[in-house]
Protein backbone atom coordinates (compact mmCIF):
# COMPACT_ATOMS: atom_id res chain seq x y z
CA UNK A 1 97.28 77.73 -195.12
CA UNK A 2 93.56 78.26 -194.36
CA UNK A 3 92.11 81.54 -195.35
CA UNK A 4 89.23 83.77 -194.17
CA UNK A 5 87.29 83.94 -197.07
CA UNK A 6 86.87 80.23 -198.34
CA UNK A 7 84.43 81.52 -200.96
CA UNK A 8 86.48 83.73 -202.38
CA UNK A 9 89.20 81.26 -202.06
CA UNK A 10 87.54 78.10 -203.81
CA UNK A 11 87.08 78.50 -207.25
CA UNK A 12 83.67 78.32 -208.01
CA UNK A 13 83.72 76.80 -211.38
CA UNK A 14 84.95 73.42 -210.09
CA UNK A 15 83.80 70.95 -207.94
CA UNK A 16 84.94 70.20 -203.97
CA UNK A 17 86.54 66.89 -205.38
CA UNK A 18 88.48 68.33 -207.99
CA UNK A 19 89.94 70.85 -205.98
CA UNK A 20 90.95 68.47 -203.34
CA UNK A 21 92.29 66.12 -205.51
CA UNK A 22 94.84 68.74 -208.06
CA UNK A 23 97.22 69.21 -205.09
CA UNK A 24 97.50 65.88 -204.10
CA UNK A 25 98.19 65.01 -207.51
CA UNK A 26 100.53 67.78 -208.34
CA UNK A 27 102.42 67.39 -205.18
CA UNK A 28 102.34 63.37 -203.97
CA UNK A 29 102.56 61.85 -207.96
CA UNK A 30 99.52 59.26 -206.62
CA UNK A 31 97.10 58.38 -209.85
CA UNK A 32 93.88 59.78 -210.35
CA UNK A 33 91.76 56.87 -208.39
CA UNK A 34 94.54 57.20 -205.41
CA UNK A 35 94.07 60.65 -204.86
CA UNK A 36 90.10 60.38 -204.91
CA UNK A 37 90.50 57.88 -202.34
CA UNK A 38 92.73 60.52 -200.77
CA UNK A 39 90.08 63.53 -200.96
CA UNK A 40 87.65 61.34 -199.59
CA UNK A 41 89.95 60.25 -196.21
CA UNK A 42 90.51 64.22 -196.44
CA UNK A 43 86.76 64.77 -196.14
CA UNK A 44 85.80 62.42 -193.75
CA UNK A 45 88.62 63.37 -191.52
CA UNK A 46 87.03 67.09 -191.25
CA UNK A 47 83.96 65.63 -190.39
CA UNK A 48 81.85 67.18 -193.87
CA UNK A 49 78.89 64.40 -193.94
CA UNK A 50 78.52 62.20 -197.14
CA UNK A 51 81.63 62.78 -198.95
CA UNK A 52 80.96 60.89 -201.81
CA UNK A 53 78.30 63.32 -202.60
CA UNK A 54 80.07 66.45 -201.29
CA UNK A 55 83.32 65.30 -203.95
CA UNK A 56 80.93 66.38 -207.11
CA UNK A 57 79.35 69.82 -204.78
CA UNK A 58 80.51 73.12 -205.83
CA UNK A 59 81.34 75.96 -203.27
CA UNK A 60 77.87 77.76 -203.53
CA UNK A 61 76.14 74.05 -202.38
CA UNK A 62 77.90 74.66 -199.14
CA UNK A 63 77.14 76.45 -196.10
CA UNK A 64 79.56 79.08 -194.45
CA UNK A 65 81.23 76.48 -192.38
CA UNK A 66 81.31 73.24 -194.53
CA UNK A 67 83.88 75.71 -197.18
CA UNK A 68 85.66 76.21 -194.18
CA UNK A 69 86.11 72.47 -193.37
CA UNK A 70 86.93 72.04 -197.44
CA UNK A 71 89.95 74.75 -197.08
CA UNK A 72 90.86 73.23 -193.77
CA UNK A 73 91.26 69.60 -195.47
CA UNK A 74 92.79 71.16 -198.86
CA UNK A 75 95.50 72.62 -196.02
CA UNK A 76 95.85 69.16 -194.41
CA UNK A 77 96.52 67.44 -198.29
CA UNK A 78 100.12 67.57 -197.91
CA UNK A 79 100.63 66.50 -194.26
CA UNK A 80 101.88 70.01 -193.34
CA UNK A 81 104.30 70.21 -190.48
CA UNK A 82 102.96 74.00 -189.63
CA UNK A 83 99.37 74.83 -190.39
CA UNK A 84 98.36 78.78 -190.76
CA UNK A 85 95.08 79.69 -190.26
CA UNK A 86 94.19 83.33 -191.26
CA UNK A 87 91.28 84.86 -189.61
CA UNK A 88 89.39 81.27 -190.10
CA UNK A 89 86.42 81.98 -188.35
CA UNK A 90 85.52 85.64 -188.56
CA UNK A 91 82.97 85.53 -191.06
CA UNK A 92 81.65 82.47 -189.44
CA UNK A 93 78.50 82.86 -186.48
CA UNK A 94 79.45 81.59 -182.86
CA UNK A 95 78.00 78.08 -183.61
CA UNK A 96 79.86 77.18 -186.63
CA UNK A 97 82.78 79.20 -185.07
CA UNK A 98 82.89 76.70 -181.84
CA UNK A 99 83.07 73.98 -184.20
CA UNK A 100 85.64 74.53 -186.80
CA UNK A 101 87.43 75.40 -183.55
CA UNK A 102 87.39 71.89 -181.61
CA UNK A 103 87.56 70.52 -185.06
CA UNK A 104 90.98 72.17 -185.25
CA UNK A 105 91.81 71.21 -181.85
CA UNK A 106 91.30 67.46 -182.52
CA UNK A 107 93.43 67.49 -185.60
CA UNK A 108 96.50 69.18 -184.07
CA UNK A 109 96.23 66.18 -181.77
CA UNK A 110 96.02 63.59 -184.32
CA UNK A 111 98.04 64.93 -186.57
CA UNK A 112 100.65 66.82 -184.42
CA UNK A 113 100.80 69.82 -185.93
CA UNK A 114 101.91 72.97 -185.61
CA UNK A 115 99.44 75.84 -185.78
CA UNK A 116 99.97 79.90 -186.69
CA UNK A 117 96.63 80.97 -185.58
CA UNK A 118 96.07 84.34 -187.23
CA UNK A 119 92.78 86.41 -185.24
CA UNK A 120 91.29 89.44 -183.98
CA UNK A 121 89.49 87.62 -181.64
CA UNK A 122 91.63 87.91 -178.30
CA UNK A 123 88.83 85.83 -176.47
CA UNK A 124 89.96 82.80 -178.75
CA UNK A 125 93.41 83.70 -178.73
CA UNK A 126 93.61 83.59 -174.49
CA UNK A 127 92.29 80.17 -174.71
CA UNK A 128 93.52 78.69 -177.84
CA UNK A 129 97.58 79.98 -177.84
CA UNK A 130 100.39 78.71 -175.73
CA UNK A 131 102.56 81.85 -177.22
CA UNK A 132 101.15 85.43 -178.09
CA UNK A 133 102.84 87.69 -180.71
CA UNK A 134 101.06 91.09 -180.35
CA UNK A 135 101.71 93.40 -183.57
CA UNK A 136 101.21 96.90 -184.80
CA UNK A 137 102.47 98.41 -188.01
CA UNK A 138 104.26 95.69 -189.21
CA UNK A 139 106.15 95.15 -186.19
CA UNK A 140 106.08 92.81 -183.24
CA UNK A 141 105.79 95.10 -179.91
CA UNK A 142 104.96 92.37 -177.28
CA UNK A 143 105.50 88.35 -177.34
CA UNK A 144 105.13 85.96 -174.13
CA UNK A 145 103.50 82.92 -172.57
CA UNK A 146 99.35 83.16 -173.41
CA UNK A 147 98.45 83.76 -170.15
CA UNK A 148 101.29 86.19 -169.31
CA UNK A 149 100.55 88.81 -171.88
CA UNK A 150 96.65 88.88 -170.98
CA UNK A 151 97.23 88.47 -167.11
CA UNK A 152 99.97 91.32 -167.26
CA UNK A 153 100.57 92.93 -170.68
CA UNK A 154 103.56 95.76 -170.61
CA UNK A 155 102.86 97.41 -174.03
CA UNK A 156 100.29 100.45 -173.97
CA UNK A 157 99.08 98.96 -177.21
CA UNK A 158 98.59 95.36 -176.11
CA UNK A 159 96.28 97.31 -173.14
CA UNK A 160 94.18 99.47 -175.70
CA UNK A 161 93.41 95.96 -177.10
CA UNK A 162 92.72 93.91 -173.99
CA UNK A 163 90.26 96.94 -173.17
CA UNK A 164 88.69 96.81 -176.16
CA UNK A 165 85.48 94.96 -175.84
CA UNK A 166 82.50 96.40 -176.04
CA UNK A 167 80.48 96.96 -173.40
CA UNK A 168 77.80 99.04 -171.59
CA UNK A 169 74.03 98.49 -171.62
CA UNK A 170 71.60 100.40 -174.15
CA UNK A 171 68.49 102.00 -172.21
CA UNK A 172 65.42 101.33 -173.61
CA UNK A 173 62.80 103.98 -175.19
CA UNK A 174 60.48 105.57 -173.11
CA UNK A 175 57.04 103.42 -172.76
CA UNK A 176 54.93 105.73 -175.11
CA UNK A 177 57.66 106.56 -177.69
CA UNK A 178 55.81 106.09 -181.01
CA UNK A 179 56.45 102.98 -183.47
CA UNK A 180 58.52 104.02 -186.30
CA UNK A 181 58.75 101.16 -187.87
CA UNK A 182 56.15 97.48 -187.60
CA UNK A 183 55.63 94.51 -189.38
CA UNK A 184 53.24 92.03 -189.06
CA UNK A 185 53.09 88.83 -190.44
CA UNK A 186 55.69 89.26 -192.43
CA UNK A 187 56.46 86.33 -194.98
CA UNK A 188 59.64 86.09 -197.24
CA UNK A 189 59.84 83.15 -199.93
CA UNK A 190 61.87 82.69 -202.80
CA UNK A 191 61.56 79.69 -205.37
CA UNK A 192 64.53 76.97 -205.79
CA UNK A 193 64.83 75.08 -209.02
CA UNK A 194 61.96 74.12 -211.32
CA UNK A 195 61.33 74.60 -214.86
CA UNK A 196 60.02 72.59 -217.91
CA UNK A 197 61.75 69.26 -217.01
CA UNK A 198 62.98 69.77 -213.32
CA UNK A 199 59.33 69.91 -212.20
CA UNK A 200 57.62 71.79 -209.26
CA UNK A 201 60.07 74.41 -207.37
CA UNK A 202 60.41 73.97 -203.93
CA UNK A 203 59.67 76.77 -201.95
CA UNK A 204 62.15 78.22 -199.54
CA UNK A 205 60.47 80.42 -196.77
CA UNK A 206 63.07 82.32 -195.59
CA UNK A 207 60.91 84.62 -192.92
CA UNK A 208 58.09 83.23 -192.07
CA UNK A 209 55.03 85.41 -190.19
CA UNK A 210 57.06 87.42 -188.51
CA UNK A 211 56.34 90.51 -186.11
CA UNK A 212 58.18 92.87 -185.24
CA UNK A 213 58.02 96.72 -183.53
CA UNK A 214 60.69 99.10 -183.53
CA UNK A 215 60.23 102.37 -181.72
CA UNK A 216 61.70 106.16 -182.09
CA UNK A 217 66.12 105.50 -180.49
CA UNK A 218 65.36 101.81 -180.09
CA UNK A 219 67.88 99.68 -181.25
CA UNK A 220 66.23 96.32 -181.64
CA UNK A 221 69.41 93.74 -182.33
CA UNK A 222 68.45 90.42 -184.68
CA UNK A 223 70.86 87.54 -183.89
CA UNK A 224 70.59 83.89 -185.19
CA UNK A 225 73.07 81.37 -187.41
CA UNK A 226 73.80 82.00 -190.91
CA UNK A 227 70.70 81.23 -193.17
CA UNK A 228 68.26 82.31 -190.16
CA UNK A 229 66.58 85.21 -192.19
CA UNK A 230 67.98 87.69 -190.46
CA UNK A 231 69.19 89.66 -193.40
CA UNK A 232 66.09 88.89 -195.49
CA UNK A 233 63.98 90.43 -192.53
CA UNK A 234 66.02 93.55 -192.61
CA UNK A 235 65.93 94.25 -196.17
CA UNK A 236 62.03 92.91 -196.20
CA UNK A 237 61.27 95.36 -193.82
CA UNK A 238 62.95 98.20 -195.77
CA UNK A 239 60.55 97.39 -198.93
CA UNK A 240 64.09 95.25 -200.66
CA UNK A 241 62.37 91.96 -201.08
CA UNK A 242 58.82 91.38 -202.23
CA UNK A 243 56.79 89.88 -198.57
CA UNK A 244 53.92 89.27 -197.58
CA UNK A 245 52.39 91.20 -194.53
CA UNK A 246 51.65 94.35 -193.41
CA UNK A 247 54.72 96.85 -193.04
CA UNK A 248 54.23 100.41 -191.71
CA UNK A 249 56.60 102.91 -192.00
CA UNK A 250 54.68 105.64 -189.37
CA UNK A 251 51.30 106.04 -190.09
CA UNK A 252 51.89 105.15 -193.25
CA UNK A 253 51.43 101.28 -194.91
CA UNK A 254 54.11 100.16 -197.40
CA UNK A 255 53.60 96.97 -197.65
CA UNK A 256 52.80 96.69 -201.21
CA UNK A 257 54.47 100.76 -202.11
CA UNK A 258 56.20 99.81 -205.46
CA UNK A 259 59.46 101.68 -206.33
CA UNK A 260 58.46 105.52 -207.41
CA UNK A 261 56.54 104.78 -203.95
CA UNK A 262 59.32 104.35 -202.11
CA UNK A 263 61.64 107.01 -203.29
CA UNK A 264 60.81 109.48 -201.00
CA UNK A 265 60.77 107.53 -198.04
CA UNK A 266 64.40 105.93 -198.91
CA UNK A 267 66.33 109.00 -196.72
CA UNK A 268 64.11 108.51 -194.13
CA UNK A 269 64.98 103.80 -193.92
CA UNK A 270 68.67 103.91 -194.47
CA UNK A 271 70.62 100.83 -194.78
CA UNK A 272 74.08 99.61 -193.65
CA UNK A 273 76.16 96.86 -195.21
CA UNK A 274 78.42 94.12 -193.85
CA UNK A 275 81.19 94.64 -196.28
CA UNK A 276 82.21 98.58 -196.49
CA UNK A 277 84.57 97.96 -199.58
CA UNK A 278 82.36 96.00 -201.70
CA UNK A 279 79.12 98.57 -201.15
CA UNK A 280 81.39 101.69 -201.86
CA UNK A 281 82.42 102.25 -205.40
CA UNK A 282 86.03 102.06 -206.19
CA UNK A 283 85.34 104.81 -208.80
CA UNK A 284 84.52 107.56 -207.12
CA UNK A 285 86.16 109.90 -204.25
CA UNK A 286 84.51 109.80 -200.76
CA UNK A 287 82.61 112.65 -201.15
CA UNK A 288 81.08 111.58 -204.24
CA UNK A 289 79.69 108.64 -202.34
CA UNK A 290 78.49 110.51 -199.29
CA UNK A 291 76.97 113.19 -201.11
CA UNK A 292 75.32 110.89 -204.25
CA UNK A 293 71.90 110.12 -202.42
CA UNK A 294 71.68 114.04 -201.97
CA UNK A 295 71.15 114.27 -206.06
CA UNK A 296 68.56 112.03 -205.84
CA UNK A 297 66.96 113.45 -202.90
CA UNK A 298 67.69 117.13 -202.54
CA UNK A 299 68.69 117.54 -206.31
CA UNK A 300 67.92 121.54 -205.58
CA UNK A 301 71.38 121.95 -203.54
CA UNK A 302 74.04 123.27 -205.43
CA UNK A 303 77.80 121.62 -205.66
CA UNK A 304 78.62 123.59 -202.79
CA UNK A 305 75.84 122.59 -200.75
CA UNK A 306 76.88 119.55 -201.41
CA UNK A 307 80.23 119.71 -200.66
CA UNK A 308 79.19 121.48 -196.79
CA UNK A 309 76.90 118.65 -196.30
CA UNK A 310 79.50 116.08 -196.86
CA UNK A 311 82.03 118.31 -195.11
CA UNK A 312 79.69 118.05 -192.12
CA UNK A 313 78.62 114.26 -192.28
CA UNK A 314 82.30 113.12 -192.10
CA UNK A 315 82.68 115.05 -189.43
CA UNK A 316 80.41 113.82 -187.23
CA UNK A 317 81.68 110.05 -187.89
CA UNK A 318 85.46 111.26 -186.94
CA UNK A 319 87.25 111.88 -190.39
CA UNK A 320 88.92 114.43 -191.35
CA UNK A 321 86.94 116.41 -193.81
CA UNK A 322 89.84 116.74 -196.41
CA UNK A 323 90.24 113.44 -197.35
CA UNK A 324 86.60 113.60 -198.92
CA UNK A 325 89.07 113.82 -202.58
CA UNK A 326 90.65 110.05 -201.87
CA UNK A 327 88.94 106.89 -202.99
CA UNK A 328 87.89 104.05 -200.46
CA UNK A 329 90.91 101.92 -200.94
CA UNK A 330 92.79 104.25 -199.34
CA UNK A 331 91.29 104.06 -195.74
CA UNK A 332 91.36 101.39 -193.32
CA UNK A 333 88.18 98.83 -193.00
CA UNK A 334 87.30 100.97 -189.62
CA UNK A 335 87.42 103.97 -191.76
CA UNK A 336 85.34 102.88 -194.64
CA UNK A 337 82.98 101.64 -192.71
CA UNK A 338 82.41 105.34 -191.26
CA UNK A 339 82.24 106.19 -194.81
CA UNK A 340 79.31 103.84 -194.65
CA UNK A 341 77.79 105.42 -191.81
CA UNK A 342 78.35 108.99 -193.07
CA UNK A 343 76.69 107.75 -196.17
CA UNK A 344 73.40 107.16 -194.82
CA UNK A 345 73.59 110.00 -192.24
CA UNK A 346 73.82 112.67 -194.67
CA UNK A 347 70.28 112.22 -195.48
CA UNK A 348 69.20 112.67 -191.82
CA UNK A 349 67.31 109.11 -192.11
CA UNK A 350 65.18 107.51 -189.12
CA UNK A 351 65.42 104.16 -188.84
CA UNK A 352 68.91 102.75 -189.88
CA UNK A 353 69.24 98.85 -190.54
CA UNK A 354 72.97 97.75 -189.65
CA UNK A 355 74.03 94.18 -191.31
CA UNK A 356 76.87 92.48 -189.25
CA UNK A 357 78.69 96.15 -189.38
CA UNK A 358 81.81 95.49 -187.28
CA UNK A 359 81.81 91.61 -188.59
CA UNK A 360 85.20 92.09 -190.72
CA UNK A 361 86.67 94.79 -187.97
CA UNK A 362 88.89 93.56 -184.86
CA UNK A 363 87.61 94.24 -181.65
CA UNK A 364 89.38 98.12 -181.35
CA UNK A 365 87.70 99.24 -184.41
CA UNK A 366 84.84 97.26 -183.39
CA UNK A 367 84.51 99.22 -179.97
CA UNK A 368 84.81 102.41 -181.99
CA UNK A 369 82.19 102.00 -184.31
CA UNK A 370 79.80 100.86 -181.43
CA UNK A 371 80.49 104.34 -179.58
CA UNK A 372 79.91 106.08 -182.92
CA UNK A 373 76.56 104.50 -183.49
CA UNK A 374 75.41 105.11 -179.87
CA UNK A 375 76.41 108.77 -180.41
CA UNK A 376 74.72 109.32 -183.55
CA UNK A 377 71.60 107.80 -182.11
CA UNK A 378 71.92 109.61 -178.80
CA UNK A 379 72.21 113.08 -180.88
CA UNK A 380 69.74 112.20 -183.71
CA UNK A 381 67.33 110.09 -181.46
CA UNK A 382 67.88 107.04 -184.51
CA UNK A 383 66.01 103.80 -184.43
CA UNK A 384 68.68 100.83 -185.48
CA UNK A 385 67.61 97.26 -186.47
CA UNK A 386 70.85 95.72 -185.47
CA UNK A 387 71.54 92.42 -187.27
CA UNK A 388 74.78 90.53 -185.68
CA UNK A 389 76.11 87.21 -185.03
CA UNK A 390 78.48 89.05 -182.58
CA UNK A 391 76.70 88.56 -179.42
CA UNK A 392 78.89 90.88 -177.45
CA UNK A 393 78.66 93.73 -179.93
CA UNK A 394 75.01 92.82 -180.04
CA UNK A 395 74.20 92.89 -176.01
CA UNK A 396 76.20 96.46 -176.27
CA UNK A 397 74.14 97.92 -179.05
CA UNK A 398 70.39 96.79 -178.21
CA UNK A 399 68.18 97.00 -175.84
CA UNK A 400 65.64 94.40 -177.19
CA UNK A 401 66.96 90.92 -178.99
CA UNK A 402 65.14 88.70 -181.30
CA UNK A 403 66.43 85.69 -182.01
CA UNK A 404 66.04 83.51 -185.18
CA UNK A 405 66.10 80.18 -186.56
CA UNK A 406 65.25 79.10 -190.19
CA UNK A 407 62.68 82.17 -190.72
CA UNK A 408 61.08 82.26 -186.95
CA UNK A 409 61.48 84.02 -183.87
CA UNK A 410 62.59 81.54 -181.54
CA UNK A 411 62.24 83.68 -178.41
CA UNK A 412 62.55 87.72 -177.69
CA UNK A 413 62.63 90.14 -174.93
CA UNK A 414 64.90 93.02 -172.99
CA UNK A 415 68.68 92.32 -174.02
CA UNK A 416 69.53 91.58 -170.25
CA UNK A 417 66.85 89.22 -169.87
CA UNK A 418 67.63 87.12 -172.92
CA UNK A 419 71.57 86.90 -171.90
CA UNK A 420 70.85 86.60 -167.98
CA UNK A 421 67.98 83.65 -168.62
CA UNK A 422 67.61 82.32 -172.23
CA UNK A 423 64.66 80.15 -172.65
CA UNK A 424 64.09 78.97 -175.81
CA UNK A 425 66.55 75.84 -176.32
CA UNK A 426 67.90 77.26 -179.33
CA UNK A 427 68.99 80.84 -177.85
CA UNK A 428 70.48 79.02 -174.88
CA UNK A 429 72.99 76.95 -177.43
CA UNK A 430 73.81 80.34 -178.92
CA UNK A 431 75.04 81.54 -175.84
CA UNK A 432 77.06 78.16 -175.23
CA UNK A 433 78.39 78.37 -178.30
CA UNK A 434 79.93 81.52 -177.46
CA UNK A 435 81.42 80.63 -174.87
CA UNK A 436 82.76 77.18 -175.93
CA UNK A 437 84.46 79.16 -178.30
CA UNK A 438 86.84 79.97 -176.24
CA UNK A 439 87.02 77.10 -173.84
CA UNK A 440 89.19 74.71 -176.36
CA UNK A 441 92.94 75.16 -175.82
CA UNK A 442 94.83 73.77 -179.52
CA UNK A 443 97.29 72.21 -177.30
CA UNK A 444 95.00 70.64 -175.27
């Protein structure tokens, strides 16, 4: 079975090679040097480059998608009959995504294989399946040929989810709306290795000289591979990371505002995380999350205040107001992620950065948390910096893309212009890779 989180599935405290070769020893009785030789084949069949090397890597040396390949040949150690793969490319950008797809194409015809292809994704499921189980609840409400259920699905739920993609265009501000939000120049580094005996660090620039405007209900969207920057922008941008640079907020320059600085401006630059469940304490109720920033920034309200504020702010992100006494791991991903979202709207912020927000949501939840955000910025007139590798979700959110690679803006412009006629190289394999994504058929 290959799961979606490899890094969470690896264990980190021992290396790629090890972790290959314990199965194959615990399950095909081969010696130690025999199932080295094994990991290796295992390696090299999943394409990871220089396996002799990668055999003594641990799982934070990889990137995103060479784990991926590592769980992918730990599944294959056994020469399964059936291979499941659960959700293996969600977490993964469209690049990486398009590969460990044709990678898992080629094996199934080497290796004749079954495969259980577990998704939210129906774009890769249309292309990829020759049978489609739809489910709901537990239960199974529509199966068929592929092309069958998408051409003509019967179910009202199998619909909802066929008409589920985002879509729609986002206008873009008014010519003189004012800049809420600029950098110029900015610079992100951070130091690998070094010390006494290691010698000099090497210096990782992670956003380099990098400018970027973002105007009163604009909704700039940042899209690029994993390790781009595009994260490290965001949070750079939001005074997180130490840059280089200017950065105004307004008329007002924070570049170098330390933290008692940047207090007061915190409800006005409100951040929103990938991962709702791991940014919202298990430990406290709902409301106590939602209304915790308030003590911090309107520590004058009373407990009832409080309590109407938070009464209000789930409100307006469609929950019901009474379940403010549960904790977070009672609510669906789609609903903690409105937690999220309710979190940073109670303090009536400006500019709201959204990291990958629908990234671990299937494409209904997806769609509803895009119409959220577009009504929340519609009724509040917010500025988002939208940070996705979802290009779909991304071309329905912004109305100006920048696109990244290793730290630079590889090209920019209106969002129609940049998925209508990509220039830069770079942006047009992006957009490839998107589609090749679901151009691969597993039983090809």
């Amino acid at each position: 079975m290959i799961f979606q989180e490899p890094m969470t599935s690896l264990d980190p405290l021992y290396s790629i090679g090890n972790q290959l070769i314990e199965p194959i020893r615990r399950h095909r009785g081969l010696s130690a040097a025999e199932a080295r030789e094994e990991a290796l084949k295992l390696l090299r069949l999943v394409h990871i480059p220089d396996p002799e090397r990668r055999m003594k890597s641990y799982p934070h040396e990889m990137s995103g998608g060479q784990r991926q390949r590592v769980m992918i040949a730990m599944a294959l150690a056994n020469d399964p009959d059936i291979l499941i793969a659960d959700e293996p490319t969600t977490a993964l950008d469209v690049t990486i995504q398009a590969q460990i797809l044709m990678l898992l194409a080629e094996l199934q015809r080497k290796l004749g294989m079954a495969i259980v292809f577990i998704t939210h994704d129906l774009g890769i499921v249309r292309r990829f399946a020759d049978r489609v189980y739809v489910m709901r609840y537990g239960e199974v409400v529509e199966e068929g040929e592929a092309e069958a259920i998408f051409v003509n699905p019967q179910h009202a739920y199998t619909k909802m989810l066929l008409a589920a993609e985002p879509t729609g265009t986002k206008a873009p501000p008014p010519p003189n709306a004012p800049v809420l939000l600029e950098g110029r120049n900015v610079e992100v580094t951070f130091k690998i290795g070094g010390g006494f005996l290691a010698g000099e660090p090497l210096i990782l620039r992670a956003v380099d000289r990098i400018s970027i405007r973002l105007k009163r209900n604009q909704t700039i969207g940042i899209v690029g591979e994993s390790g781009s920057g595009k994260s490290t922008l965001g949070r750079a941008l939001l005074r997180l990371l130490p840059s280089d640079g200017l950065i105004r907020f307004g008329d007002r320059d924070i570049s170098t505002a330390d933290r008692q600085a940047m207090r007061p401006l915190r409800r006005e630059l409100q951040l929103v995380f990938q991962d709702p469940f791991g940014s919202l304490s298990p430990r406290m109720t709902v409301g106590q999350v939602i209304t915790e920033g308030l003590l911090v920034h309107e520590p004058t309200l009373s407990g009832r205040q409080r309590d109407l504020r938070a009464v209000e702010a789930l409100r307006e992100v469609g929950l019901d107001p009474n379940a403010r006494n549960r904790y977070p791991h009672e609510f669906s991903g789609g609903q903690r992620q409105r937690i999220a979202i309710a979190r940073a709207m109670i303090l009536k912020p400006k500019v709201v950065v959204l990291d990958e927000p629908t990234s671990a949501l299937d494409r209904s939840v997806q769609k509803q948390i895009v119409e959220l955000l577009r009504k929340l910025q519609a009724d509040h007139e917010l500025s988002y910096l939208f940070i996705s590798h979802d290009l779909a979700v991304v071309r329905a959110m912004a109305d100006y893309i920048i696109v990244m690679k290793q730290g630079k803006i590889v090209e920019e412009g209106p969002t129609e212009a940049i998925f209508s006629n990509p220039q830069a190289t770079y942006t047009q394999t992006l957009m490839a890779a998107a589609i090749d994504v679901t151009r691969f058929r597993l039983s090809a």
